[in-house]
PDB file of N, CA and C in Angstrom:
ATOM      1  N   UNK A   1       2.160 -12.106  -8.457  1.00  0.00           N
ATOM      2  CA  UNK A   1       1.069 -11.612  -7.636  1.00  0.00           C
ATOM      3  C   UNK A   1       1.635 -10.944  -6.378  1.00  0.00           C
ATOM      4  N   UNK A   2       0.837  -9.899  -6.141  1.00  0.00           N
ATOM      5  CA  UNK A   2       1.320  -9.205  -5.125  1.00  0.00           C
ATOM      6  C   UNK A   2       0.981 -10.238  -3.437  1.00  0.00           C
ATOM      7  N   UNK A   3       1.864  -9.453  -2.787  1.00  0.00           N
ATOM      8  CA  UNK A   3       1.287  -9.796  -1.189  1.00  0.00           C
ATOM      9  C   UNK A   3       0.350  -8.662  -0.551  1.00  0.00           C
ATOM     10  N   UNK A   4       0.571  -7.762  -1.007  1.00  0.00           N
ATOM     11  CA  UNK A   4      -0.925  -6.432  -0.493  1.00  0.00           C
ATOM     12  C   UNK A   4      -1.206  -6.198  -1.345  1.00  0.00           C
ATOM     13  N   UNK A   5      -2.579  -5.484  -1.106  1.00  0.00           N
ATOM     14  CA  UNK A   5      -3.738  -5.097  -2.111  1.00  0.00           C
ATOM     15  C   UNK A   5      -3.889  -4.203  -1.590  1.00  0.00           C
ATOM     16  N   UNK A   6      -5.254  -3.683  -2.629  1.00  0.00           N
ATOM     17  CA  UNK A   6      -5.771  -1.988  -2.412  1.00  0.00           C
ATOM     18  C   UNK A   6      -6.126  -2.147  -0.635  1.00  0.00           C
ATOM     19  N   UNK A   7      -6.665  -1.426  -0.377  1.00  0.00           N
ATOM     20  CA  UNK A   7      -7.014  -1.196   1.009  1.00  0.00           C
ATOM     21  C   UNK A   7      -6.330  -1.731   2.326  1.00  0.00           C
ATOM     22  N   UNK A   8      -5.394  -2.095   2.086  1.00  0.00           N
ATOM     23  CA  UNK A   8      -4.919  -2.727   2.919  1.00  0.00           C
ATOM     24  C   UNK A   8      -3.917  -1.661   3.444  1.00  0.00           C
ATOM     25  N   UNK A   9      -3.890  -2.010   5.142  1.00  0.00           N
ATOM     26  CA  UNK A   9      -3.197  -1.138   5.970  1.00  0.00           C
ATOM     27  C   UNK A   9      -1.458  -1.251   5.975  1.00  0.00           C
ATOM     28  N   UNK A  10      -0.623  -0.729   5.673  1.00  0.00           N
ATOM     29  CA  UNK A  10       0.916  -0.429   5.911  1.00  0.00           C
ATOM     30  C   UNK A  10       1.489   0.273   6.176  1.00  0.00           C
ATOM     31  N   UNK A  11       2.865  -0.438   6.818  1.00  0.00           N
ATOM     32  CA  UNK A  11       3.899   0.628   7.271  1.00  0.00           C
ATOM     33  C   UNK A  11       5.277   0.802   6.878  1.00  0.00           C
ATOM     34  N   UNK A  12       5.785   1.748   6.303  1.00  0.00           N
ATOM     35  CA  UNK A  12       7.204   1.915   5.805  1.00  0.00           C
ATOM     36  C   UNK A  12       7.964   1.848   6.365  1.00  0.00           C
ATOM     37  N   UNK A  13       8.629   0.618   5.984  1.00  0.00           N
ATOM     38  CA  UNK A  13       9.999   0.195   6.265  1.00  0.00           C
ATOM     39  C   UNK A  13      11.077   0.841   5.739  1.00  0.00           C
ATOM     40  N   UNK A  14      10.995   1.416   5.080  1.00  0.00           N
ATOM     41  CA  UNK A  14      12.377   2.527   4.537  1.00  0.00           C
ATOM     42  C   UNK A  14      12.307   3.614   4.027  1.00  0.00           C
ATOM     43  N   UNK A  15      13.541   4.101   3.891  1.00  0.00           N
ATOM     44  CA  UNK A  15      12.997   5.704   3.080  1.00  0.00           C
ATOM     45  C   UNK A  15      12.883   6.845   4.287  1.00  0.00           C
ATOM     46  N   UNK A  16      12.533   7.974   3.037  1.00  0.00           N
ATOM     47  CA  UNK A  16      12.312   9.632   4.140  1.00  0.00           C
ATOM     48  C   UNK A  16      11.161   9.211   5.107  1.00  0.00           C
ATOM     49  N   UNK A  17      10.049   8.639   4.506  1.00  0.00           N
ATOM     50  CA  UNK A  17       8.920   8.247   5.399  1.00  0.00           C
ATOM     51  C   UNK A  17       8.793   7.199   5.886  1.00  0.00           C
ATOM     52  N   UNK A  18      10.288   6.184   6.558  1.00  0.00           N
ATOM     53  CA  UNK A  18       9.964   5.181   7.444  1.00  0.00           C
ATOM     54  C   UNK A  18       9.032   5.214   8.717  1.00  0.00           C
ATOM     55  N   UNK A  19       8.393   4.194   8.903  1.00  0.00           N
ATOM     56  CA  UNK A  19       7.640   4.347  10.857  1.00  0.00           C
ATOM     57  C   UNK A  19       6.220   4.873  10.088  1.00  0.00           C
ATOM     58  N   UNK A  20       5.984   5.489   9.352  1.00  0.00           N
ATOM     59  CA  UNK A  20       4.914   6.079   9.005  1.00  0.00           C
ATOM     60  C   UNK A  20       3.978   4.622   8.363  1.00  0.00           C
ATOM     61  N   UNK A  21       2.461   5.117   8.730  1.00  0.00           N
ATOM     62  CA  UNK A  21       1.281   4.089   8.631  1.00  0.00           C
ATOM     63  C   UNK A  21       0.242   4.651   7.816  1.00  0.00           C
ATOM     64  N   UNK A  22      -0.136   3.795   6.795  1.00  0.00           N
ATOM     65  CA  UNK A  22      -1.567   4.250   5.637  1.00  0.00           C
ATOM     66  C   UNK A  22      -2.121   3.153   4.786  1.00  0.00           C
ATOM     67  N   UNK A  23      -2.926   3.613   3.962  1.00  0.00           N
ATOM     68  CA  UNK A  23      -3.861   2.584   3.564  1.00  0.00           C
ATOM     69  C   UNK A  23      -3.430   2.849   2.145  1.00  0.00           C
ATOM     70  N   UNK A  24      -3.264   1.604   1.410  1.00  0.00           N
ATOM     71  CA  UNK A  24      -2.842   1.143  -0.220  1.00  0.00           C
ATOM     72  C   UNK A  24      -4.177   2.129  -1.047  1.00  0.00           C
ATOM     73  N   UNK A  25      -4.074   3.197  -1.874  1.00  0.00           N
ATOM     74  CA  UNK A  25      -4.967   3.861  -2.952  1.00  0.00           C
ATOM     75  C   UNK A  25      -5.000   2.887  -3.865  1.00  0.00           C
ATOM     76  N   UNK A  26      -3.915   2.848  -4.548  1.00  0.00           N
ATOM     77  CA  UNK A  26      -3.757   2.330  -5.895  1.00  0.00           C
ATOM     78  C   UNK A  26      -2.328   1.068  -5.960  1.00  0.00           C
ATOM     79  N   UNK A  27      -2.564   0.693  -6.558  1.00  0.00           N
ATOM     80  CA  UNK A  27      -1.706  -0.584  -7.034  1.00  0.00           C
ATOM     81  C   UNK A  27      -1.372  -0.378  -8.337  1.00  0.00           C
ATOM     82  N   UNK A  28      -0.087  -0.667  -9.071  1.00  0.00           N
ATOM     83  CA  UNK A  28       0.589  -0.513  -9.885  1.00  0.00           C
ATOM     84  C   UNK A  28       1.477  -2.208 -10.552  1.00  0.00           C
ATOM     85  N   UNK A  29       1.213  -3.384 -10.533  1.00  0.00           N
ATOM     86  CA  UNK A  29       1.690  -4.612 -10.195  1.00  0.00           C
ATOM     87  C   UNK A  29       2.701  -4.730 -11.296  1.00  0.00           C
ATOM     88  N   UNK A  30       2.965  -3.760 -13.106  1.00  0.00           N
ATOM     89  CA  UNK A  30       3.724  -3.724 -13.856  1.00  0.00           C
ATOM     90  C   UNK A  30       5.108  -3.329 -13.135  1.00  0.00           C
ATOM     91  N   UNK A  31       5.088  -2.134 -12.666  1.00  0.00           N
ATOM     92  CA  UNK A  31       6.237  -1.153 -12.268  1.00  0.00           C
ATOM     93  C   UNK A  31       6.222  -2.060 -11.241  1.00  0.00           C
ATOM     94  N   UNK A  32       5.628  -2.559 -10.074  1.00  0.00           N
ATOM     95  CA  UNK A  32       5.604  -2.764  -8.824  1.00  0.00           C
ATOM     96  C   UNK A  32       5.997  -1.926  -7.750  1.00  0.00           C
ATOM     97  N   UNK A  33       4.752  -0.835  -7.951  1.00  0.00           N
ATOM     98  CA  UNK A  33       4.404   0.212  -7.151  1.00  0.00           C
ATOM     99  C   UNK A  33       3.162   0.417  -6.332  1.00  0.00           C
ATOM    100  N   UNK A  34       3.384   0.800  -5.285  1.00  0.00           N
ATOM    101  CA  UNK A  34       2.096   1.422  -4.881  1.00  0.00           C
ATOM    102  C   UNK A  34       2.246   2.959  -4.481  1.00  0.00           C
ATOM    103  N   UNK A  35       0.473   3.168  -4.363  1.00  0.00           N
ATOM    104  CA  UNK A  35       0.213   4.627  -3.860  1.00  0.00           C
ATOM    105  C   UNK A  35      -0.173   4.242  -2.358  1.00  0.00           C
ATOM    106  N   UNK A  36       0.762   5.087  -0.989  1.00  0.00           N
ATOM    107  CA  UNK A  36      -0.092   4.655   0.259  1.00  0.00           C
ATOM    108  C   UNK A  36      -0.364   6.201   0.959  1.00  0.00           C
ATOM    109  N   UNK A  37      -1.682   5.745   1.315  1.00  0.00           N
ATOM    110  CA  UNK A  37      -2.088   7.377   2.014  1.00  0.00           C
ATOM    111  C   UNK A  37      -1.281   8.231   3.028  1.00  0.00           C
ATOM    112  N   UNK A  38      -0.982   9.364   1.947  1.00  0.00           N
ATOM    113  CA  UNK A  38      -0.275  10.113   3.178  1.00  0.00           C
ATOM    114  C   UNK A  38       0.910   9.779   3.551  1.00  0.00           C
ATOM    115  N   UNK A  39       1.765   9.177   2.855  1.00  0.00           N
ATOM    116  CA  UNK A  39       2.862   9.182   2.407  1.00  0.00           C
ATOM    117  C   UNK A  39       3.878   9.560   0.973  1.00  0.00           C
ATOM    118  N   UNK A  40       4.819   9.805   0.808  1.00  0.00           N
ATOM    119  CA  UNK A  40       5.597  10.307  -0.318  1.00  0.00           C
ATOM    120  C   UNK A  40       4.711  11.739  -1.219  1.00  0.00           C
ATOM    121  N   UNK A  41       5.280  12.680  -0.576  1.00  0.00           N
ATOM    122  CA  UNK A  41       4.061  13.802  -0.787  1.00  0.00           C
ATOM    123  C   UNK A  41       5.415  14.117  -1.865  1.00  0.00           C
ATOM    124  N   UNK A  42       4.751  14.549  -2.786  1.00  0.00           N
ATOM    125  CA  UNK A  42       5.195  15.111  -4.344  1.00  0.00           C
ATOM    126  C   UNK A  42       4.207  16.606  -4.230  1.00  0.00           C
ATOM    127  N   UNK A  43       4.988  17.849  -5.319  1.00  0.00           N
ATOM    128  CA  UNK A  43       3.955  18.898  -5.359  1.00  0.00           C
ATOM    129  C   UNK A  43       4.203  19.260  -7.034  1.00  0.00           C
ATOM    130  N   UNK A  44       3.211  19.279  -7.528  1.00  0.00           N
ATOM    131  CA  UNK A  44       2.768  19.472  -8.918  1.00  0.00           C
ATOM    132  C   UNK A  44       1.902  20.742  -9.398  1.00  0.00           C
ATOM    133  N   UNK A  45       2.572  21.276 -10.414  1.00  0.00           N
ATOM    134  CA  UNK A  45       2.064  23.041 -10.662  1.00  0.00           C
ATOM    135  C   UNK A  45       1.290  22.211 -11.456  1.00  0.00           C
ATOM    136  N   UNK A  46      -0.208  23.002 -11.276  1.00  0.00           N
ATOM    137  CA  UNK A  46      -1.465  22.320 -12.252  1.00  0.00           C
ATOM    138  C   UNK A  46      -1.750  23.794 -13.190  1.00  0.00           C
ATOM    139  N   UNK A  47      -2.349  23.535 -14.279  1.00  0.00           N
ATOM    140  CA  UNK A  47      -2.834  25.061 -14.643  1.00  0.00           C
ATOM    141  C   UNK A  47      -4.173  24.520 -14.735  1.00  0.00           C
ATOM    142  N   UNK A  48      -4.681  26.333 -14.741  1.00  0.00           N
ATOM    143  CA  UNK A  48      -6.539  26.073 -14.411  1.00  0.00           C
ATOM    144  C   UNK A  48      -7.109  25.006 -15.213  1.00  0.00           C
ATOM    145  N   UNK A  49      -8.362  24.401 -14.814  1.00  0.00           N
ATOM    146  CA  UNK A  49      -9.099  23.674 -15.707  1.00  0.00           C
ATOM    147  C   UNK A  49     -10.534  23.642 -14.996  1.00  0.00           C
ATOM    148  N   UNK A  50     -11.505  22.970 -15.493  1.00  0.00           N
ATOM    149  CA  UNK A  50     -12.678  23.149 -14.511  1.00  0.00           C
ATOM    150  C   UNK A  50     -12.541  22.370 -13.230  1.00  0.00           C
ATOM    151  N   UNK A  51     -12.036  21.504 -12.951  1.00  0.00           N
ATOM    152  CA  UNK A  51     -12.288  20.587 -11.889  1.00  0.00           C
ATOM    153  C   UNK A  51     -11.320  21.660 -10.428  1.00  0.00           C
ATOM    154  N   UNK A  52     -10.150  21.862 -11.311  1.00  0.00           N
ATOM    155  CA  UNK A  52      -9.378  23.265 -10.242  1.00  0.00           C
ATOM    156  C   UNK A  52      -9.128  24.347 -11.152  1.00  0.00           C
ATOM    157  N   UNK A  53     -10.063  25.596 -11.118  1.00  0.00           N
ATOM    158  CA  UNK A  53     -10.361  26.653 -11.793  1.00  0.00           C
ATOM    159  C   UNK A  53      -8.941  27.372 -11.593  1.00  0.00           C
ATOM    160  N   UNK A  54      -8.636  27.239 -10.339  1.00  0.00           N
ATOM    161  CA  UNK A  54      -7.625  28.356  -9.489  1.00  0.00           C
ATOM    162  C   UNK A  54      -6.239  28.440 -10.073  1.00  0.00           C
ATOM    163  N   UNK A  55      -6.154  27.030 -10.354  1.00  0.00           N
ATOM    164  CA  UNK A  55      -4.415  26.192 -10.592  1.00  0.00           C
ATOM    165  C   UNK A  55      -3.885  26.441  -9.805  1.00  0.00           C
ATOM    166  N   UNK A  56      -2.222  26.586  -9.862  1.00  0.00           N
ATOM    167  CA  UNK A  56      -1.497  26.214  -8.823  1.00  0.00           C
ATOM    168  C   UNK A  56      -1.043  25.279  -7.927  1.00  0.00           C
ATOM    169  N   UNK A  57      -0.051  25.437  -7.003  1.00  0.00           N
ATOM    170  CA  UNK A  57       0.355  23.725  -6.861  1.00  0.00           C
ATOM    171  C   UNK A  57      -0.109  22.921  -5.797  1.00  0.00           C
ATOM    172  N   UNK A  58      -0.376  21.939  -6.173  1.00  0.00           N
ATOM    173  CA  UNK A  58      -1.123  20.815  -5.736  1.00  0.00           C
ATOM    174  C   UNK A  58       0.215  19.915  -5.226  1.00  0.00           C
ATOM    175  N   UNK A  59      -0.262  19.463  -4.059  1.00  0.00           N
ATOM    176  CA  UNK A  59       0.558  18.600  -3.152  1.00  0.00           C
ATOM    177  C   UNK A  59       0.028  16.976  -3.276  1.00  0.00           C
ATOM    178  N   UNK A  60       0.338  15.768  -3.655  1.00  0.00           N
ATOM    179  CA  UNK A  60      -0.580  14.526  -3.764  1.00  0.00           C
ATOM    180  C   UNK A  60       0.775  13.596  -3.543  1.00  0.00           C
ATOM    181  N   UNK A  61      -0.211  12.440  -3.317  1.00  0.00           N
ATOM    182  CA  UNK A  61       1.207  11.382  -3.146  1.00  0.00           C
ATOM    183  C   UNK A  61       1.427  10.779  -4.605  1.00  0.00           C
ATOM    184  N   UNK A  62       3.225  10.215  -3.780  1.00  0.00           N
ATOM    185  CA  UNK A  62       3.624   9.361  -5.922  1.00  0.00           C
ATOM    186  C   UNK A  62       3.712   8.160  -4.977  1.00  0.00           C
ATOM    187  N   UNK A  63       3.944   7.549  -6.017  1.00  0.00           N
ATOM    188  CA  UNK A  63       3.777   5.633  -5.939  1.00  0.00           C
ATOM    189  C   UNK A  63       5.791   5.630  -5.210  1.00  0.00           C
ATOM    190  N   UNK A  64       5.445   4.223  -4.368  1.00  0.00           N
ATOM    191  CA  UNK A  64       6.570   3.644  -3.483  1.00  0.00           C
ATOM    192  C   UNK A  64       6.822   2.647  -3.769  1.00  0.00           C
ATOM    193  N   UNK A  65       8.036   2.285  -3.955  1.00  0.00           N
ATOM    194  CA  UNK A  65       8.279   0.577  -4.000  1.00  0.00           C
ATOM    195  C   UNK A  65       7.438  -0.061  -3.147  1.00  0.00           C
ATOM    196  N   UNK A  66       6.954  -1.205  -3.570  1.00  0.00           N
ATOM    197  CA  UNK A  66       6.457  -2.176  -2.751  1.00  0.00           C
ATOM    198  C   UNK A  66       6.855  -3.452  -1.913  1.00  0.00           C
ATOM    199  N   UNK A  67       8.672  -3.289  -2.012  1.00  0.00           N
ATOM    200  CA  UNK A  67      10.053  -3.530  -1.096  1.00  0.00           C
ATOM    201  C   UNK A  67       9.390  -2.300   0.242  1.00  0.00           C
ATOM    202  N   UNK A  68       9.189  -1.186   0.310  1.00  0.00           N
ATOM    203  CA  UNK A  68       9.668  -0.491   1.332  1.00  0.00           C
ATOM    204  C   UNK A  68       8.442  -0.791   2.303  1.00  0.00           C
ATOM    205  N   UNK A  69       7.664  -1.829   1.914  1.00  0.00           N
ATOM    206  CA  UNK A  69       6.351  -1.515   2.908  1.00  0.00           C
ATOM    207  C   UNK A  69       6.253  -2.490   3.641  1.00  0.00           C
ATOM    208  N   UNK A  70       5.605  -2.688   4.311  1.00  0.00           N
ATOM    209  CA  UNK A  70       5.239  -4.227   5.139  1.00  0.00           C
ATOM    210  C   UNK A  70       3.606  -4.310   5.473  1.00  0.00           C
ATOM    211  N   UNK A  71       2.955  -5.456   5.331  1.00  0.00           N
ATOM    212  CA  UNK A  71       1.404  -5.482   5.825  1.00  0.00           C
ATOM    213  C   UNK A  71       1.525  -5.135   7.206  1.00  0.00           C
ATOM    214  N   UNK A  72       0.409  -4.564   7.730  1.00  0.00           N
ATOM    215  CA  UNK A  72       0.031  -4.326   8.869  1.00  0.00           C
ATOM    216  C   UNK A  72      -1.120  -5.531   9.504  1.00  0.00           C
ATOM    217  N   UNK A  73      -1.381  -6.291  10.353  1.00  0.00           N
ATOM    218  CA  UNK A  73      -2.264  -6.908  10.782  1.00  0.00           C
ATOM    219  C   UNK A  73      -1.806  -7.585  12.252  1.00  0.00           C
ATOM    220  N   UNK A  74      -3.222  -6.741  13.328  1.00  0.00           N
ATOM    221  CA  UNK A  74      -2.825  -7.190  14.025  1.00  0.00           C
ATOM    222  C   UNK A  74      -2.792  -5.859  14.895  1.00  0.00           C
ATOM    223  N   UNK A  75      -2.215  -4.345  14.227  1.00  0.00           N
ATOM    224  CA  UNK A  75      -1.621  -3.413  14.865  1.00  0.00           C
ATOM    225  C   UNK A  75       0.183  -3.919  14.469  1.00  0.00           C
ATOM    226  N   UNK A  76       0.681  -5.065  13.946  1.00  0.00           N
ATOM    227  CA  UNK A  76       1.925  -5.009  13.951  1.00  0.00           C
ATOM    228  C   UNK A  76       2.450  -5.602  12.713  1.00  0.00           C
ATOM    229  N   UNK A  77       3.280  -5.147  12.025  1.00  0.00           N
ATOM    230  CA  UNK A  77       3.841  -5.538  10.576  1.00  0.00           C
ATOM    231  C   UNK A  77       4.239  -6.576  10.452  1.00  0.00           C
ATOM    232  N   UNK A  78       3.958  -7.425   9.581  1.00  0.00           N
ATOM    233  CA  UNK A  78       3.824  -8.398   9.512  1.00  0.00           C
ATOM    234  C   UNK A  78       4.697  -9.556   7.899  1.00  0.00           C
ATOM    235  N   UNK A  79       4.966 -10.317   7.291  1.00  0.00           N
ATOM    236  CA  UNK A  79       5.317 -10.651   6.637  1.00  0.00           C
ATOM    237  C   UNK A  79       4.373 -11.795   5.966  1.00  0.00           C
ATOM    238  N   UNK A  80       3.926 -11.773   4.616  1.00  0.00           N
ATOM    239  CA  UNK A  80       2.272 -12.489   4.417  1.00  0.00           C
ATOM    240  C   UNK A  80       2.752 -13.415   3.645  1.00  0.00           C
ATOM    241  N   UNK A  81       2.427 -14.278   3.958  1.00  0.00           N
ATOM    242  CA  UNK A  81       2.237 -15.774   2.959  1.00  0.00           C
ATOM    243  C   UNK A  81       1.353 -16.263   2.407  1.00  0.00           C
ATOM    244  N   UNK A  82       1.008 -17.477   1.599  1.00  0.00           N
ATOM    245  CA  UNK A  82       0.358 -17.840   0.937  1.00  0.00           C
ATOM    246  C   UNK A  82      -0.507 -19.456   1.384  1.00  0.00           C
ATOM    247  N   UNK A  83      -1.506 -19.822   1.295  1.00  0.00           N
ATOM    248  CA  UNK A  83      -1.487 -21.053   1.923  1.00  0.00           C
ATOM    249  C   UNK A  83      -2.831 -21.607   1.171  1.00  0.00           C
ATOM    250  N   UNK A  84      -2.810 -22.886   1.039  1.00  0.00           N
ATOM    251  CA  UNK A  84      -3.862 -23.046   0.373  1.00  0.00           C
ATOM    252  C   UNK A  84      -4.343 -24.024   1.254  1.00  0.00           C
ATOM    253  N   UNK A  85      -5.939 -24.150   1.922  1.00  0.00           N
ATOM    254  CA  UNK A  85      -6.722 -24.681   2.559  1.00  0.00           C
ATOM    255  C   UNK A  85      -7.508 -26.066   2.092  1.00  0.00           C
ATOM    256  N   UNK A  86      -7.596 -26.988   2.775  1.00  0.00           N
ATOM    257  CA  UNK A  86      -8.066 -28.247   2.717  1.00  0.00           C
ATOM    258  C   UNK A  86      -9.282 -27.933   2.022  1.00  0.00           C
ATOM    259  N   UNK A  87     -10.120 -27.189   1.761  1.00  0.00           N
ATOM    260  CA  UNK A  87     -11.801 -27.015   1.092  1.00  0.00           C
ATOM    261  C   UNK A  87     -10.668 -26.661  -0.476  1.00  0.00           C
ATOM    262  N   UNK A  88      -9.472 -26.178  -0.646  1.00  0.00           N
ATOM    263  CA  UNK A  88      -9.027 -25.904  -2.068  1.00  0.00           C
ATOM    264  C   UNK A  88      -8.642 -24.189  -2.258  1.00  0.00           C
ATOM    265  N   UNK A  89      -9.435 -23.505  -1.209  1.00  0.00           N
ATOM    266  CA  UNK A  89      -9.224 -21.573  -1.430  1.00  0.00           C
ATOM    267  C   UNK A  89      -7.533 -21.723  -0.985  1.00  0.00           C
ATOM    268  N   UNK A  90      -7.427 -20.523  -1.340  1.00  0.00           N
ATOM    269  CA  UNK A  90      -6.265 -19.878  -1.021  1.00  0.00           C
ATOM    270  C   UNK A  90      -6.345 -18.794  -0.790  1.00  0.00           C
ATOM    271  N   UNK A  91      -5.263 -18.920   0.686  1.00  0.00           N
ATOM    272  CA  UNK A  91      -5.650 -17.510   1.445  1.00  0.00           C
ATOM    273  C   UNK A  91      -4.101 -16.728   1.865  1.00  0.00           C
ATOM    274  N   UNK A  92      -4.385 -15.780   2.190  1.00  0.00           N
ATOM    275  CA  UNK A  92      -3.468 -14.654   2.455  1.00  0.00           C
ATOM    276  C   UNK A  92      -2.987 -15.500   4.210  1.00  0.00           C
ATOM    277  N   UNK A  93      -1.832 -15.672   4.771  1.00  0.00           N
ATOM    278  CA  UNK A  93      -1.808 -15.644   6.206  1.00  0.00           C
ATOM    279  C   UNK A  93      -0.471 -14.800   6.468  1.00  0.00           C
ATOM    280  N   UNK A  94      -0.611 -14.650   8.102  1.00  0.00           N
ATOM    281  CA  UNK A  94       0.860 -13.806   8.760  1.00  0.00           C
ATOM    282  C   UNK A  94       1.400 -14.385   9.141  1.00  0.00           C
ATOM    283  N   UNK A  95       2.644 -14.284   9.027  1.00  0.00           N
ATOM    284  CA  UNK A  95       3.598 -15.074   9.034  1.00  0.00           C
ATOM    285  C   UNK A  95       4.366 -15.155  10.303  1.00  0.00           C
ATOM    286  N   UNK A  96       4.028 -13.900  11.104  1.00  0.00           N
ATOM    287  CA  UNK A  96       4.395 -13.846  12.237  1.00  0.00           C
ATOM    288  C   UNK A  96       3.391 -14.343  13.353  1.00  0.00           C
ATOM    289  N   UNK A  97       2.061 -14.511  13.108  1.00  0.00           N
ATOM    290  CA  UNK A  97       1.408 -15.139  13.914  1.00  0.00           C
ATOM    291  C   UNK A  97       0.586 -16.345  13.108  1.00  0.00           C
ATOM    292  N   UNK A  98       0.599 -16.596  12.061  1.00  0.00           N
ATOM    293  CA  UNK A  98       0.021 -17.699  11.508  1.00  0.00           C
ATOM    294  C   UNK A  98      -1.565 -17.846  11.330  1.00  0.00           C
ATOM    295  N   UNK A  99      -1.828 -16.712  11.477  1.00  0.00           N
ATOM    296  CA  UNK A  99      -3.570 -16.330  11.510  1.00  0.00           C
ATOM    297  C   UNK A  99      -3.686 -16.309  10.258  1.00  0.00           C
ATOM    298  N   UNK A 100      -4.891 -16.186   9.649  1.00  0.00           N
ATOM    299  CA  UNK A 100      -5.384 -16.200   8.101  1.00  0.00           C
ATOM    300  C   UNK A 100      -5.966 -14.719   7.813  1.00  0.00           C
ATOM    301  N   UNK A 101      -5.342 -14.167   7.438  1.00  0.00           N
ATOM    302  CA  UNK A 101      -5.747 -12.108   6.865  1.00  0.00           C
ATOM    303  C   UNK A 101      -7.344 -12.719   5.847  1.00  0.00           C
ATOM    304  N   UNK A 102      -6.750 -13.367   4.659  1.00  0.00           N
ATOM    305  CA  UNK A 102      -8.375 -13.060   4.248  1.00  0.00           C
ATOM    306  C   UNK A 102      -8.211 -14.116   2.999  1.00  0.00           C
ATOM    307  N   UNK A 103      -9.011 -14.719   2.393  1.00  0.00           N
ATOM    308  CA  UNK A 103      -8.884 -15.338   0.807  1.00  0.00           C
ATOM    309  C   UNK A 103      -8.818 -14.914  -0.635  1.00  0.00           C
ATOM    310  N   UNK A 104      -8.458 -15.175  -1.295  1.00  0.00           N
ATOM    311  CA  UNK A 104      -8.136 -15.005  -2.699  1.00  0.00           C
ATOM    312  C   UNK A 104      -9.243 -14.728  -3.171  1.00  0.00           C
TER     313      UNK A 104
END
C-alpha cells in the first residue's frame, strides 16, 4: 500500500524537477508510479482524431517514481506513517509533526 494517494499535495525530492510542488492525477501502485501535476513534461506527436482534429504535438506529464516525492502537509514535506487508533481505524499520520493527515 501506498503512503500517497490521488489528490494529495507533493514535492520532488529528486530529479530534473526537484523543489517543484503538485497534486497526485493518477496512481499506478503495480509499476509504483505516479502522475503529479505539472511535473515531468513529456511531448507526444498525436495524429488527427475527433477529440484533437488538428494533431500535432501535445505536451502532458509521464508517471515518476514514487521514491522521488514526499507528502506535503502542513506547507512542509513530510514523511507519513501508519497508525492505528484506539476506536480500531487506521489512519495516515506525519511523521514530522505527529498530527493525523486523514483515515483509511
Amino acid at each position: 500500500m501506498f503512503r500517497i494517494r490521488k489528490n494529495d499535495v507533493v514535492v520532488v525530492i529528486s530529479g530534473n524537477y526537484k523543489g517543484k510542488t503538485g497534486r497526485i492525477l493518477k496512481v499506478f501502485p503495480k509499476q509504483q508510479r505516479i502522475i503529479v501535476e505539472g511535473v515531468n513534461f513529456i511531448k507526444r506527436h498525436m495524429r488527427p482524431s475527433q477529440n484533437n482534429p488538428q494533431g500535432g504535438i501535445v505536451e502532458k506529464e509521464a508517471a515518476i517514481h514514487v521514491s522521488n516525492v514526499q507528502l506535503v502537509h502542513n506547507s512542509k514535506p513530510t514523511k507519513v506513517g501508519f497508525r492505528n487508533l484506539k476506536d480500531g481505524k487506521k489512519v495516515r499520520y506525519s511523521k514530522k509533526s505527529g498530527e493525523i493527515i486523514d483515515s483509511i
